[in-house]
C-alpha atoms as a PDB file:
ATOM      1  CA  UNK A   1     -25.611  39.079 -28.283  1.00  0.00           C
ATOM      2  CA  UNK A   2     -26.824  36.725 -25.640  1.00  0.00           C
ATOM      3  CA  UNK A   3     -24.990  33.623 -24.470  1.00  0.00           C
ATOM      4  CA  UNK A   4     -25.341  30.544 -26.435  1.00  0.00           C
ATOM      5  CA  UNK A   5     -27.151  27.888 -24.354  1.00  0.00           C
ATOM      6  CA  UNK A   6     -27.669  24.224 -25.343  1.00  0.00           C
ATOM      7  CA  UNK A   7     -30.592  23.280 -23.229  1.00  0.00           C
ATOM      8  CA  UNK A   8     -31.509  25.475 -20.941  1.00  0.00           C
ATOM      9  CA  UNK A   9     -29.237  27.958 -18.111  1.00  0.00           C
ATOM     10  CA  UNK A  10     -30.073  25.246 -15.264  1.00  0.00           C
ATOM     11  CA  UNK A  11     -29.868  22.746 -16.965  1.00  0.00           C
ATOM     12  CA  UNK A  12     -26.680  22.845 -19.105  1.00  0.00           C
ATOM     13  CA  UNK A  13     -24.385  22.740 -15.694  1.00  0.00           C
ATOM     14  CA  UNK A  14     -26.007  19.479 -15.043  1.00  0.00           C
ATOM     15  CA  UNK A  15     -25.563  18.132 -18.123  1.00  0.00           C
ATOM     16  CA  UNK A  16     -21.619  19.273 -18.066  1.00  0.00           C
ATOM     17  CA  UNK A  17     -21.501  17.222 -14.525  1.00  0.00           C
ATOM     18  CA  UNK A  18     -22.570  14.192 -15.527  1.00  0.00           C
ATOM     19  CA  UNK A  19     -20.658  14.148 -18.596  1.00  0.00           C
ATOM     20  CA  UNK A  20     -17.579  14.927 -16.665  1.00  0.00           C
ATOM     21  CA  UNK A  21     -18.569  12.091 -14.086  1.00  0.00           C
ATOM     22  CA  UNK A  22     -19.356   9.756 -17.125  1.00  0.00           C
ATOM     23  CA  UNK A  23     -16.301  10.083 -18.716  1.00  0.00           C
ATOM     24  CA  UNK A  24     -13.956   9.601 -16.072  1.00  0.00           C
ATOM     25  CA  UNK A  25     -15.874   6.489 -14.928  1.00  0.00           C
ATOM     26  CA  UNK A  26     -15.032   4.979 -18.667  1.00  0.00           C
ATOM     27  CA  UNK A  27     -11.726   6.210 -18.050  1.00  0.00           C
ATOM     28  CA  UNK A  28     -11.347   4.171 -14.978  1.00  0.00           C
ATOM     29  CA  UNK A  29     -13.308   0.946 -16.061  1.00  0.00           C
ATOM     30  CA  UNK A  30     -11.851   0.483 -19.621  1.00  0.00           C
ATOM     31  CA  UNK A  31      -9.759  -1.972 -19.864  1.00  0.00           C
ATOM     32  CA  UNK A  32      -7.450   0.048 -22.371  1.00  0.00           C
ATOM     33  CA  UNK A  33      -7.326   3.095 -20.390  1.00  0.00           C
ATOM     34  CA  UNK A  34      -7.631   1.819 -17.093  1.00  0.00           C
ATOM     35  CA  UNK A  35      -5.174   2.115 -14.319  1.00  0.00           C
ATOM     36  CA  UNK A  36      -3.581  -0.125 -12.329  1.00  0.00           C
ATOM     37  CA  UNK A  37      -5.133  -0.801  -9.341  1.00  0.00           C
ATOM     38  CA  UNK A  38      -2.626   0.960  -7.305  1.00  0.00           C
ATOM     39  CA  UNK A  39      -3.315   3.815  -9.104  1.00  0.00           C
ATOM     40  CA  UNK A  40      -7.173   4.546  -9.470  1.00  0.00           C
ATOM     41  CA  UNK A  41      -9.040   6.898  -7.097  1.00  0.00           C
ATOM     42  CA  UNK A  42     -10.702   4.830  -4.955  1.00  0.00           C
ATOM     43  CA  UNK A  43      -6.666   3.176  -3.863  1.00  0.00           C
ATOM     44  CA  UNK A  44      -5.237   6.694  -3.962  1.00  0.00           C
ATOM     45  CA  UNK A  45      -8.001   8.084  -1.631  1.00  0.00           C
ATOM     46  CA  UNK A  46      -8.066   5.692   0.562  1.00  0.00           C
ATOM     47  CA  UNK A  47      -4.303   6.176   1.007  1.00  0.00           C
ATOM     48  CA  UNK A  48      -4.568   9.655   1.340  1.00  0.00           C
ATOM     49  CA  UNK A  49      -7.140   9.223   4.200  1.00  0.00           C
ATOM     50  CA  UNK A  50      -5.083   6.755   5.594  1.00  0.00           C
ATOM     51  CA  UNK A  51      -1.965   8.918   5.764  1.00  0.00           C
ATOM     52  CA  UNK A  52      -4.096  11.950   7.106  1.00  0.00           C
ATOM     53  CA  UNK A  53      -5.269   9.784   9.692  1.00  0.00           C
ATOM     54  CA  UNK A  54      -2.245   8.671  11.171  1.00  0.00           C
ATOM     55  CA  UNK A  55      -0.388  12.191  11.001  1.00  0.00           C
ATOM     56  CA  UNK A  56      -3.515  13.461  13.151  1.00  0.00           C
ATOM     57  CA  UNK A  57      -3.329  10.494  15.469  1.00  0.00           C
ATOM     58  CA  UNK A  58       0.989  11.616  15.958  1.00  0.00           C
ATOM     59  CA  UNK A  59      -0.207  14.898  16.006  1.00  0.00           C
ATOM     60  CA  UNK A  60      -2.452  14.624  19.227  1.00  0.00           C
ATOM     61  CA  UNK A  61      -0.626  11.976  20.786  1.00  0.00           C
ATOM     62  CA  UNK A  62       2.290  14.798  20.917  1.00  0.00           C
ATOM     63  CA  UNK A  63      -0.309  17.266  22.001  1.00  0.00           C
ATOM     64  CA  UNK A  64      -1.058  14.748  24.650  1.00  0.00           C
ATOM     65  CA  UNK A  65       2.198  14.050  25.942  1.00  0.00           C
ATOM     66  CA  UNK A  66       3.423  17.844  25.977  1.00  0.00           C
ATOM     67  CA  UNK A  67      -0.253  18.469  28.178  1.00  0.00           C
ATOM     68  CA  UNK A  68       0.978  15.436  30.281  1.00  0.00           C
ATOM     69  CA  UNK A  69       4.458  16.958  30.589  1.00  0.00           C
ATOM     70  CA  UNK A  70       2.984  20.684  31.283  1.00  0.00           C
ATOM     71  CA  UNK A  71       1.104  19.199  34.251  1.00  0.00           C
ATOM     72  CA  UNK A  72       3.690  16.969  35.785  1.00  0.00           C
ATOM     73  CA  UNK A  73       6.066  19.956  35.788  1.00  0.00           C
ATOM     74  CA  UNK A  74       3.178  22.416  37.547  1.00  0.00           C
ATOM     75  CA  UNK A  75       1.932  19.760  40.475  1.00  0.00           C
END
């Protein structure tokens, strides 16, 4: 028995996608179902990237201080 398909093998996938995409956008943007601000995906990404920033930037300033100590204690 082959697989049921609703529109066609390429183009079902799509269709899945943008329903997905659709449906969290009304998600977001209703005003019954909507987080607060705090808490929708644009805020909590841009914390994210925030706090993956600034663990990289400790990160190689350590790096940078242990090279800087390494070459103090060799001259």
């Amino acid at each position: 028995m082959p697989t049921p398909v609703l529109l066609s093998r390429g183009l079902d996938p799509v269709l899945g996608i943008f329903t997905g995409f659709f449906a969290y956008y009304l998600h977001e943007t209703h005003p019954r179902t909507a987080p607060p601000p705090d808490k929708q995906l644009a805020a909590l990404v841009q914390w994210k990237w925030a706090k993956w920033k600034r663990e990289r930037e400790e990160k190689l300033n350590a790096l940078e201080r242990e090279a800087e100590a390494s070459s103090r204690v060799v001259s």
